[in-house]
C-alpha atoms as a PDB file:
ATOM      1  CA  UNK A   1      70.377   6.380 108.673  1.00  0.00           C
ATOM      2  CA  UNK A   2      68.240   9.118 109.733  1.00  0.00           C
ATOM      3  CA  UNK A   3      69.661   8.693 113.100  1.00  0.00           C
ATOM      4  CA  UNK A   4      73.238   8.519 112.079  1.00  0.00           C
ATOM      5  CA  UNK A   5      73.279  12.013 110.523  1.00  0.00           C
ATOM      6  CA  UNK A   6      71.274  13.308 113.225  1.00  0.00           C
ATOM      7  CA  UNK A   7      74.027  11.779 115.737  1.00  0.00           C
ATOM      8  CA  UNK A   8      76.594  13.815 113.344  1.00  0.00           C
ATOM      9  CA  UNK A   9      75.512  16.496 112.704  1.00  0.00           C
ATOM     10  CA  UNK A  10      74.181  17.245 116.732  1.00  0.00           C
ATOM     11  CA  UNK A  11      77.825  16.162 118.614  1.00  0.00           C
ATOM     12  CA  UNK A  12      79.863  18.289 115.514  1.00  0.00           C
ATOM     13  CA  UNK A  13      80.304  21.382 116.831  1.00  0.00           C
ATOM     14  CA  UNK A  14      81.448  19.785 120.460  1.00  0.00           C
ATOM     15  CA  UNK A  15      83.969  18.045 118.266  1.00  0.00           C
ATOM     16  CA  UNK A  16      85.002  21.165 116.657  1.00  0.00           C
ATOM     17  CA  UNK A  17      85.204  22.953 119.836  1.00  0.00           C
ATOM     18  CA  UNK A  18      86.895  20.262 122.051  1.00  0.00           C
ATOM     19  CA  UNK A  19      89.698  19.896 118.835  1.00  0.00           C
ATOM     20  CA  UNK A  20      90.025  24.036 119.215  1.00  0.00           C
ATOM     21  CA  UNK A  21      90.509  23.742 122.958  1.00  0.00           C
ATOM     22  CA  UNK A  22      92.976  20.984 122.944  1.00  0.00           C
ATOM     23  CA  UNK A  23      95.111  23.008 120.483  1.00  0.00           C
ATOM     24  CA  UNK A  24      94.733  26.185 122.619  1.00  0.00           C
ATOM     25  CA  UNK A  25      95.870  24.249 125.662  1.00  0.00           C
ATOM     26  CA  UNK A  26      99.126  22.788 123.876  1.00  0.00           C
ATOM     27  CA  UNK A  27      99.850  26.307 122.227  1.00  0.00           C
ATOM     28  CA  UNK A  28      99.818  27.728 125.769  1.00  0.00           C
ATOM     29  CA  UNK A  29     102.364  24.794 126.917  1.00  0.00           C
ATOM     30  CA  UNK A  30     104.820  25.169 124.022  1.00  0.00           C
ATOM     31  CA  UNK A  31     104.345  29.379 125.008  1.00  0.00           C
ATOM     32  CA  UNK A  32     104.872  28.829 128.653  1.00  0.00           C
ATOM     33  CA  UNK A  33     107.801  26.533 127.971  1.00  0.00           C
ATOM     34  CA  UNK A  34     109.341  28.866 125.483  1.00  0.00           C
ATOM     35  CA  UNK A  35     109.079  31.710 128.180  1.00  0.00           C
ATOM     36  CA  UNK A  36     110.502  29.701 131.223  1.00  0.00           C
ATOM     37  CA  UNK A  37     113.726  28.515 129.095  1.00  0.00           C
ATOM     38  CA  UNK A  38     114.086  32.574 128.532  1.00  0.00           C
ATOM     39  CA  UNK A  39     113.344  33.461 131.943  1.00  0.00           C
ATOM     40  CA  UNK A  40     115.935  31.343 133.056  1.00  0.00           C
ATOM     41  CA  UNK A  41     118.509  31.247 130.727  1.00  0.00           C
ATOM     42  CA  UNK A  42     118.345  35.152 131.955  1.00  0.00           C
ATOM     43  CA  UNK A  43     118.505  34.244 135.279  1.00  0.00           C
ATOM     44  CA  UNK A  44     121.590  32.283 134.898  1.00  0.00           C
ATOM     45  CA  UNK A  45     123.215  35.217 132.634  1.00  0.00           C
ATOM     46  CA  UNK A  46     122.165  37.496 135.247  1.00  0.00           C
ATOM     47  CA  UNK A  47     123.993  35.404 138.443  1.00  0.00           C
ATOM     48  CA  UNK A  48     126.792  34.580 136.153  1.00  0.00           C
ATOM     49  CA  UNK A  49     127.605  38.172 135.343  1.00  0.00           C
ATOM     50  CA  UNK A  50     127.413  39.694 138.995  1.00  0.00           C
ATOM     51  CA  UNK A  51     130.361  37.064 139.453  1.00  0.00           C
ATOM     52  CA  UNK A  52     132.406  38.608 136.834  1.00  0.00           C
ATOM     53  CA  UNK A  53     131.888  42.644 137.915  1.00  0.00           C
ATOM     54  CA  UNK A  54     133.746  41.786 140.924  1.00  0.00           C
ATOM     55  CA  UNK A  55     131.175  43.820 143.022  1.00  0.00           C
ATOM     56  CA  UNK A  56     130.177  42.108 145.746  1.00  0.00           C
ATOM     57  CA  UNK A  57     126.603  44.506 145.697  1.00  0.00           C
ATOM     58  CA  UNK A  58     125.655  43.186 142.835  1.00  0.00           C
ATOM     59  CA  UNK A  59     126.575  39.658 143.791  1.00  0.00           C
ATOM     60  CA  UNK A  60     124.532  40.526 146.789  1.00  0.00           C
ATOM     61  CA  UNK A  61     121.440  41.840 144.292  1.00  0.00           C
ATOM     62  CA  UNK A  62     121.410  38.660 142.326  1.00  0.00           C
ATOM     63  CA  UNK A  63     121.623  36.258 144.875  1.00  0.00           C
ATOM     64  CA  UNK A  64     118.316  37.647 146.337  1.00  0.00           C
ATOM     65  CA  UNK A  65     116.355  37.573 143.157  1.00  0.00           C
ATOM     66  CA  UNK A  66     117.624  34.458 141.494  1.00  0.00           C
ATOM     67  CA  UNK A  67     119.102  31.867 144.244  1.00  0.00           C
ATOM     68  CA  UNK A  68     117.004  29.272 146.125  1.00  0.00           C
ATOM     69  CA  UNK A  69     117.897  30.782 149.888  1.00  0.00           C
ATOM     70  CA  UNK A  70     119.799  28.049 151.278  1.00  0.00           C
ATOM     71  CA  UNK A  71     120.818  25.821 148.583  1.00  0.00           C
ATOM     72  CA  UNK A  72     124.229  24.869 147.093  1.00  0.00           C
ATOM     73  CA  UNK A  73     124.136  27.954 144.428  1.00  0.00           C
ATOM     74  CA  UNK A  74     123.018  30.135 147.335  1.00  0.00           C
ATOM     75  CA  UNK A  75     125.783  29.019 149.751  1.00  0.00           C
ATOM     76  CA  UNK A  76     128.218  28.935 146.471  1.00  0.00           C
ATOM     77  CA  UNK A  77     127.028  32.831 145.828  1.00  0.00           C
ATOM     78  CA  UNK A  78     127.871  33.987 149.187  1.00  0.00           C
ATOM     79  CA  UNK A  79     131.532  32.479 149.035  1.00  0.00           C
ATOM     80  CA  UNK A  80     131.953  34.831 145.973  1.00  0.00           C
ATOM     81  CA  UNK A  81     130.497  37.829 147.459  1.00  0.00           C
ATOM     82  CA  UNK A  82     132.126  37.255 150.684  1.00  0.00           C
ATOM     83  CA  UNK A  83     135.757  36.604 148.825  1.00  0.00           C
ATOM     84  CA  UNK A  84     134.585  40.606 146.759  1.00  0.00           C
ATOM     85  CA  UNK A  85     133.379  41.946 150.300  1.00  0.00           C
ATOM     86  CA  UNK A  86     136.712  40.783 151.790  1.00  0.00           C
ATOM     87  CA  UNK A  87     138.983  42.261 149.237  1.00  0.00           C
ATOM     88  CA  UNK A  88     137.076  45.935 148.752  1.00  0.00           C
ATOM     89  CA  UNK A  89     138.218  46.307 152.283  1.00  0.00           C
ATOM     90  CA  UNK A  90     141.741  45.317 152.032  1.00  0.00           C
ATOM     91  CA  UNK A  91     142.101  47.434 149.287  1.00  0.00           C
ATOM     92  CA  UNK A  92     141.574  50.518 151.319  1.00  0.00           C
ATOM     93  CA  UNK A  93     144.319  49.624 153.899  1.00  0.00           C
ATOM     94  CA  UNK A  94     147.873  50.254 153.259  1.00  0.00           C
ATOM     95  CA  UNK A  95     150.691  48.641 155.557  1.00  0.00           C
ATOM     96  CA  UNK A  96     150.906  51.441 158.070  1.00  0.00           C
ATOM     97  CA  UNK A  97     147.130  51.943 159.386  1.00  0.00           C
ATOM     98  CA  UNK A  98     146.456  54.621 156.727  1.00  0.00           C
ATOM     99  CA  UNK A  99     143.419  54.470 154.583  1.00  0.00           C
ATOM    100  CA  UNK A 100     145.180  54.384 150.972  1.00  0.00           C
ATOM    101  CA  UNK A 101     142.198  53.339 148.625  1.00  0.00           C
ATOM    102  CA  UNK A 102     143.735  51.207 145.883  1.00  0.00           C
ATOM    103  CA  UNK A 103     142.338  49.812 142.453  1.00  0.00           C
ATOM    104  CA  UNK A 104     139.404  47.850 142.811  1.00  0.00           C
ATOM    105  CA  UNK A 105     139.261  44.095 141.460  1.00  0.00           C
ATOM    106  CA  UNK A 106     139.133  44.218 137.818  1.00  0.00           C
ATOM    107  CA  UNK A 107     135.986  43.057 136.387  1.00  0.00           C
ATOM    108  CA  UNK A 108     136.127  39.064 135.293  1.00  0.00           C
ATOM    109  CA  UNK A 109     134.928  37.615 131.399  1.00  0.00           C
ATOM    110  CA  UNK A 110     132.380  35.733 130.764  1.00  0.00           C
ATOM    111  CA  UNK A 111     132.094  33.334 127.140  1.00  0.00           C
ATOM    112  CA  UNK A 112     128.578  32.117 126.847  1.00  0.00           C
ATOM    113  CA  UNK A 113     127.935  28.835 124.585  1.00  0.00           C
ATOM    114  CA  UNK A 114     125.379  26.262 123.804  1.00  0.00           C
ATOM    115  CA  UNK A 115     122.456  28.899 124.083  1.00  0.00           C
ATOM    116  CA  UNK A 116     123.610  30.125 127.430  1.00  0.00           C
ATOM    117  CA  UNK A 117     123.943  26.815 129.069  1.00  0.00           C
ATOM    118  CA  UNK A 118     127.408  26.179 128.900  1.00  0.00           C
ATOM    119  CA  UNK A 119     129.407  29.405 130.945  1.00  0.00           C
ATOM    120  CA  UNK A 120     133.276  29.894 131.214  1.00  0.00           C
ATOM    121  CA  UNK A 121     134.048  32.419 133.824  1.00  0.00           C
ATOM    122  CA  UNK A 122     138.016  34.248 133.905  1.00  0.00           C
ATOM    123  CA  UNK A 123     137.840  36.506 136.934  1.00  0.00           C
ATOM    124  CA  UNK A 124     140.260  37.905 139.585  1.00  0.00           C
ATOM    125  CA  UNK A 125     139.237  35.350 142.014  1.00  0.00           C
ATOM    126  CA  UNK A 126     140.675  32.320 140.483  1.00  0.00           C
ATOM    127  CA  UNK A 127     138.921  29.532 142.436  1.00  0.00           C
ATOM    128  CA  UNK A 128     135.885  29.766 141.116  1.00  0.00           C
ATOM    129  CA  UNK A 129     136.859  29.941 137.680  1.00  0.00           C
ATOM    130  CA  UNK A 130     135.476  27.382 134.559  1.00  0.00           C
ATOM    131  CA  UNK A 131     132.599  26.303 133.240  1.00  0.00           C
ATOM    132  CA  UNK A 132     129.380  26.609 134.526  1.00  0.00           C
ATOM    133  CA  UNK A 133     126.693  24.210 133.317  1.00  0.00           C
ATOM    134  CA  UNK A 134     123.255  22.234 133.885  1.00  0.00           C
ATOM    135  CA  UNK A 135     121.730  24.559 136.033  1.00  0.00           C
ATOM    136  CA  UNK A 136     118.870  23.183 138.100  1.00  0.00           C
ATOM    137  CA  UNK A 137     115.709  25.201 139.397  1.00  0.00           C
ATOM    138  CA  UNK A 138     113.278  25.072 141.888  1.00  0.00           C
ATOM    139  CA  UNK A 139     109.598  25.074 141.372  1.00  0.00           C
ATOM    140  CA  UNK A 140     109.775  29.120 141.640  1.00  0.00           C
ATOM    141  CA  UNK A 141     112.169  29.359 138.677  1.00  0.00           C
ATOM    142  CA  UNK A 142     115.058  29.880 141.497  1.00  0.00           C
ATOM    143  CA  UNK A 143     118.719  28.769 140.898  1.00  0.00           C
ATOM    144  CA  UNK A 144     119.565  25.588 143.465  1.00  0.00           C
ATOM    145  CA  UNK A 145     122.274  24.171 141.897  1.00  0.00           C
ATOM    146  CA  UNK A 146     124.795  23.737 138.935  1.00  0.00           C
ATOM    147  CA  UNK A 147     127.855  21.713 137.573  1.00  0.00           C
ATOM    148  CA  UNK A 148     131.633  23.016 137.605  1.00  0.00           C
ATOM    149  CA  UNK A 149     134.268  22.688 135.806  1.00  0.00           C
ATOM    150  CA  UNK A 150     137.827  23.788 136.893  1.00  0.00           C
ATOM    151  CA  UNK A 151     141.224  23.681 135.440  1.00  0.00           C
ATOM    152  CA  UNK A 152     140.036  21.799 132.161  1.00  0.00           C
ATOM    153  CA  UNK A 153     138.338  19.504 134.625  1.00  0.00           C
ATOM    154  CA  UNK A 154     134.943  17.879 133.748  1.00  0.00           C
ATOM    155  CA  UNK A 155     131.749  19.786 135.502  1.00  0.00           C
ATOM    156  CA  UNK A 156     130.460  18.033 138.520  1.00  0.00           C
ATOM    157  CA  UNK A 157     127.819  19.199 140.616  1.00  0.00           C
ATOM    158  CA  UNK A 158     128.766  21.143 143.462  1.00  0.00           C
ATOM    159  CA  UNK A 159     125.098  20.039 145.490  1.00  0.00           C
ATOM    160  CA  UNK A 160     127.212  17.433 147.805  1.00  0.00           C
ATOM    161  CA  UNK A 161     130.309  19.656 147.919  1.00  0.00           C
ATOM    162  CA  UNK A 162     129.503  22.767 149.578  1.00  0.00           C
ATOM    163  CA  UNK A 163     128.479  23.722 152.825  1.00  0.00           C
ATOM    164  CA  UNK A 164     128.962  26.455 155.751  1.00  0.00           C
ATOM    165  CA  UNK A 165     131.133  26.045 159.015  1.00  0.00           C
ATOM    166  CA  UNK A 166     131.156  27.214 162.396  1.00  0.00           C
ATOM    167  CA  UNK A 167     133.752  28.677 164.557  1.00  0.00           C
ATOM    168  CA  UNK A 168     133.644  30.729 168.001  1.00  0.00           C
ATOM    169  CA  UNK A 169     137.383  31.665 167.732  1.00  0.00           C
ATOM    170  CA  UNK A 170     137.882  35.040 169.796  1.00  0.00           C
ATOM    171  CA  UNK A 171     141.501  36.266 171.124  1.00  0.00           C
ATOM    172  CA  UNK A 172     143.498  38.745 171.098  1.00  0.00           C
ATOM    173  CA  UNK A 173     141.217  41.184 170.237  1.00  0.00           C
ATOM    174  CA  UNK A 174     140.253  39.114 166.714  1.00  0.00           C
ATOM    175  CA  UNK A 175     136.933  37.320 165.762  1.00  0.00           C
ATOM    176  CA  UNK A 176     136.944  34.597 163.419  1.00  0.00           C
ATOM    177  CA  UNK A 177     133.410  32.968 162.969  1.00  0.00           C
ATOM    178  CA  UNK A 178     131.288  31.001 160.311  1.00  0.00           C
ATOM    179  CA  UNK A 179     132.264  30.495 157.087  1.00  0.00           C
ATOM    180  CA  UNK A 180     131.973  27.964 154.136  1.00  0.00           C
ATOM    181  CA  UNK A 181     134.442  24.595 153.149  1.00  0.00           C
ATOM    182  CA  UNK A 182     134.204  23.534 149.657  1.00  0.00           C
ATOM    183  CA  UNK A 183     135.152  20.372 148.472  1.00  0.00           C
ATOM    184  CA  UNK A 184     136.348  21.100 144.906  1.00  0.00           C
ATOM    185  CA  UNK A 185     135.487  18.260 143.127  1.00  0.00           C
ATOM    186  CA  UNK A 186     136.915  15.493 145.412  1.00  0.00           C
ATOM    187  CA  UNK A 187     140.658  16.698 144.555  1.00  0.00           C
ATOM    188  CA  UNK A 188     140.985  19.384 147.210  1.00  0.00           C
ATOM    189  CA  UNK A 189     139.553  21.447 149.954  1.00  0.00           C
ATOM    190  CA  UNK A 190     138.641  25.825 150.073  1.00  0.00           C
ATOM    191  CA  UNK A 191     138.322  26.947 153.501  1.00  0.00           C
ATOM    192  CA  UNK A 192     136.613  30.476 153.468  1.00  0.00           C
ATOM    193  CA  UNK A 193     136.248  31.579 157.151  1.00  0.00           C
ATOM    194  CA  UNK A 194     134.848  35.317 158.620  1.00  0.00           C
ATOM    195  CA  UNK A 195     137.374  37.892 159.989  1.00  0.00           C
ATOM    196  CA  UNK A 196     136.898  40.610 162.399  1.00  0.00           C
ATOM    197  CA  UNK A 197     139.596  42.819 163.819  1.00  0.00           C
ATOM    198  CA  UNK A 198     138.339  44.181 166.676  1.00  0.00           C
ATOM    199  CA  UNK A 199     141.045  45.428 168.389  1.00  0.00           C
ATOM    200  CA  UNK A 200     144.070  44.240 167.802  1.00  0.00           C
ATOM    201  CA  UNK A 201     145.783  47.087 165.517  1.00  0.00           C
ATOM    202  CA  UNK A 202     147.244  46.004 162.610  1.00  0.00           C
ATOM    203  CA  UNK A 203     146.973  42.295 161.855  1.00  0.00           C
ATOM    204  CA  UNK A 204     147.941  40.288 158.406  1.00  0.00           C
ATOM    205  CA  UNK A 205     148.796  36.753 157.451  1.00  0.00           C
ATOM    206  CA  UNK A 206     150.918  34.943 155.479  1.00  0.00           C
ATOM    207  CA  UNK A 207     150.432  32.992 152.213  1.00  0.00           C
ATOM    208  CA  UNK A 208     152.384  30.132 153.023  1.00  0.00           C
ATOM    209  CA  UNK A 209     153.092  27.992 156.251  1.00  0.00           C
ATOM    210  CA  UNK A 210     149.801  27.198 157.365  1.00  0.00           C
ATOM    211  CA  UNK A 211     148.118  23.863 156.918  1.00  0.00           C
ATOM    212  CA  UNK A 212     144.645  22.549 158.314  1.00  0.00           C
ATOM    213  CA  UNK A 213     144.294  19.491 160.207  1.00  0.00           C
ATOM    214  CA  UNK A 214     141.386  17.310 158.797  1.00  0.00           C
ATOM    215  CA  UNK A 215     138.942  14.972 160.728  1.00  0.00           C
ATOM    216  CA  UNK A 216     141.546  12.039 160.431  1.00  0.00           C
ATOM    217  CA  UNK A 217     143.916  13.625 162.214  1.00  0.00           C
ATOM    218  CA  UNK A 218     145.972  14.693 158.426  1.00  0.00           C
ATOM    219  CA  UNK A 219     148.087  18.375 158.603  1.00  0.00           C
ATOM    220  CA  UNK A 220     147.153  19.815 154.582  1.00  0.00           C
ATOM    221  CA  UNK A 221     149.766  22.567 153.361  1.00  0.00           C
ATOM    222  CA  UNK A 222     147.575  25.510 152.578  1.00  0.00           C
ATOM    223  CA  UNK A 223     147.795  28.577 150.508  1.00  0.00           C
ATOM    224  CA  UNK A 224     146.425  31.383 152.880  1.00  0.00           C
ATOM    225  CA  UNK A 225     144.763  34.673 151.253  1.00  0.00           C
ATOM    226  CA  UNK A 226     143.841  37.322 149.930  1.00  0.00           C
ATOM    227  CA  UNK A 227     146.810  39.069 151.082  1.00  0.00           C
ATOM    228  CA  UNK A 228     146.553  42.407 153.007  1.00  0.00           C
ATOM    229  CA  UNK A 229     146.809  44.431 155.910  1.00  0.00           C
ATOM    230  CA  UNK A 230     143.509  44.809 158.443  1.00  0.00           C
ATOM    231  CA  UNK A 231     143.422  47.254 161.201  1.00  0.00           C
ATOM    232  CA  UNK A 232     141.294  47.716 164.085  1.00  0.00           C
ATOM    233  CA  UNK A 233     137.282  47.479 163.595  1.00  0.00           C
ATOM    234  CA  UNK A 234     138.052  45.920 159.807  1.00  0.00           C
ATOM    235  CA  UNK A 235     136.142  42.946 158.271  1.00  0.00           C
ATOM    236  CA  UNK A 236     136.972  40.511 155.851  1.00  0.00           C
ATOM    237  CA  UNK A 237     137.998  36.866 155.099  1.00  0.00           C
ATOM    238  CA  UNK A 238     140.737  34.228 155.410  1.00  0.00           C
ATOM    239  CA  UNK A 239     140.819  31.797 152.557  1.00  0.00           C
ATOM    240  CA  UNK A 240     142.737  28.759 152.901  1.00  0.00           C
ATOM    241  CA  UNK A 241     143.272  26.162 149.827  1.00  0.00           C
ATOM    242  CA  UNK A 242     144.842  22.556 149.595  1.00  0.00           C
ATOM    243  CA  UNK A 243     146.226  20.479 146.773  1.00  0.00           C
ATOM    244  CA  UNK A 244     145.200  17.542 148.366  1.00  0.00           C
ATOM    245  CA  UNK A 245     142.200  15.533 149.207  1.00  0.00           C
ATOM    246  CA  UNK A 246     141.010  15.837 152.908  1.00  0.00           C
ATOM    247  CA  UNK A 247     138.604  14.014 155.377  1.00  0.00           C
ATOM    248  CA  UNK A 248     136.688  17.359 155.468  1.00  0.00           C
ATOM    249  CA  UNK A 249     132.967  16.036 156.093  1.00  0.00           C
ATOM    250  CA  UNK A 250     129.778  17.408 157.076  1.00  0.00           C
ATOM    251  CA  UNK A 251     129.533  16.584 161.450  1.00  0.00           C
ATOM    252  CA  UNK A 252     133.091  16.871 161.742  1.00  0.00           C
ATOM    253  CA  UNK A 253     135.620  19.233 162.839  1.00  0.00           C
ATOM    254  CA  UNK A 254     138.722  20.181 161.963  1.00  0.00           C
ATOM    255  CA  UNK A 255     141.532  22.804 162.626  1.00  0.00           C
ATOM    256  CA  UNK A 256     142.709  25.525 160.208  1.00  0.00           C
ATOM    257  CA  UNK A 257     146.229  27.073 161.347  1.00  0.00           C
ATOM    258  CA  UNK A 258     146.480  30.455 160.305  1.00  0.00           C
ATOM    259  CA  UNK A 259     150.651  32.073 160.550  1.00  0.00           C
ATOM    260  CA  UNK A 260     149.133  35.778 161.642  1.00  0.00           C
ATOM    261  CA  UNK A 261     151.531  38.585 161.632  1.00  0.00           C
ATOM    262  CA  UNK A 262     151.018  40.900 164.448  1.00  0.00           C
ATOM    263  CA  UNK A 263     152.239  43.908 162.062  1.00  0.00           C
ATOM    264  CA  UNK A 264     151.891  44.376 158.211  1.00  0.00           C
ATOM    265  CA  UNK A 265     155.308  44.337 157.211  1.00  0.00           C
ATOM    266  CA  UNK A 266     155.540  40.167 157.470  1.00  0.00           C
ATOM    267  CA  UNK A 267     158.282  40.442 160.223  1.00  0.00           C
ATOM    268  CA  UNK A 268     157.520  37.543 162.244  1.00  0.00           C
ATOM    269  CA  UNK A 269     154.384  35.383 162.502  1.00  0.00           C
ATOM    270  CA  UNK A 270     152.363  33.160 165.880  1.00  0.00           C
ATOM    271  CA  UNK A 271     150.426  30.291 164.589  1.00  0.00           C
ATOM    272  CA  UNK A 272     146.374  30.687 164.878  1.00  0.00           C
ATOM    273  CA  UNK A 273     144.355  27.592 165.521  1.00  0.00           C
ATOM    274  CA  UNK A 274     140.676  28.061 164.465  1.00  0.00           C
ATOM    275  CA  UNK A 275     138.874  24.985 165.249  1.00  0.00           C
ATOM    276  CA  UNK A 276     136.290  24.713 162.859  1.00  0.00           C
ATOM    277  CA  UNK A 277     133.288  22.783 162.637  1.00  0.00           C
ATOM    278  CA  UNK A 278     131.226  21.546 158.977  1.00  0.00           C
ATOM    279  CA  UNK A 279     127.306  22.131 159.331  1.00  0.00           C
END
């Protein structure tokens, strides 16, 4: 008996300090838990919101501070700062070779739900807009991927549907190289390729009449944008968008036809073949 109270009363305060420990430890989980939701519920505000201002600097900003480098979100980020990039320029060139500043892409809308987790974006550059959810991190709280939504569409992951392209196209005093093909949700295909003017003069294209070729040999109608006039030393992008699945795949290549004016007044067009190849 004598033995039994010793045994007690000697191991007690190990007991007491053990129980004290174990409740520290799973305070500091539920704390550190609590603060990495925040952190990247913030994180995901924060990317979602330099999509909406339009600005591709600040698209720029967030993709460096919140974007796994090379990962779906990160190659989905620098489609939409690209696409911004692309359009500040054009918006300084007027149809004659004149630098004629206009307006500046309007700043997009953003409707947060479910605690953050559920995103509908409404900008100025329409692909990309939906609803963003299930946002996925790497171990360094970085943003790798996420699930999209388009055109009252169910989200899907864009982590098997994006990827960048090569090109080496160089003529006639242009330079179209690199880019990024997204397979929007298995429905249709977003060519985003790299333009350079580097001598040419005034250069444009046309919305309608091109088409890409995929790797099974298909010609795709495309809608060809944004719409402008680029002169000599100018950078920005051709977009090109289907309504129709394509055999666009990584390993393969493919052909994008571009109908390039040799003016900016639209008067007559020569069909551009970029051959272009999916990394």
């Amino acid at each position: 008996m004598v033995a039994k109270t010793c045994y007690k009363g000697h191991f007690a305060p190990f007991i007491f300090i053990a129980v004290c420990f174990a409740y520290f430890i799973l305070t500091m989980v539920h704390v550190n838990a609590a603060s990495d939701s925040n952190s990247r519920a913030s994180s995901i505000e924060a990317l979602m919101k330099s999509f909406a201002s339009a600005k591709p600097e600040l698209i720029s900003q967030a993709r460096k501070k919140f974007v796994a480098p090379n990962s779906s979100a990160d190659i989905f980020a620098e489609m939409v700062e690209n696409h911004f990039r692309g359009t500040q320029y054009l918006k300084t060139q007027d149809n004659y070779g004149n630098t004629s500043p206009t307006a500046p892409d309007l700043p997009g809308k953003l409707k947060l739900t479910n605690k953050k987790t559920l995103i509908q974006l409404d900008s100025t550059f329409d692909r990309i807009d939906g609803k963003y959810t299930d946002f996925k991190f790497n171990k360094k709280g970085k943003i790798t991927t996420f699930s999209l939504g388009l055109s009252g569409q169910n989200p899907s992951s864009i982590k098997n549907e994006i990827s960048r392209v090569s090109s080496n196209y160089k003529d006639s005093g242009v330079t179209i190289a690199s880019g990024i093909h997204w397979n929007i949700q298995n429905s249709s295909s977003f060519v985003q390729l790299n333009f350079k003017n580097d001598f040419a003069g005034p250069r444009s294209w046309s919305y309608a009449k091109g088409w890409i070729r995929d790797a099974d040999g298909v010609n795709h109608p495309v809608v060809t944008g944004p719409l402008g006039c680029t002169q000599s030393g100018g950078s920005t992008v051709i977009e090109a968008s289907t309504n129709s699945v394509t055999k666009i795949v990584k390993g393969t290549t493919n052909v994008l036809v571009v109908p390039m004016f040799r003016d900016c007044l639209g008067r007559s067009y020569d069909p551009v073949y970029v051959t272009f190849l999916v990394n």
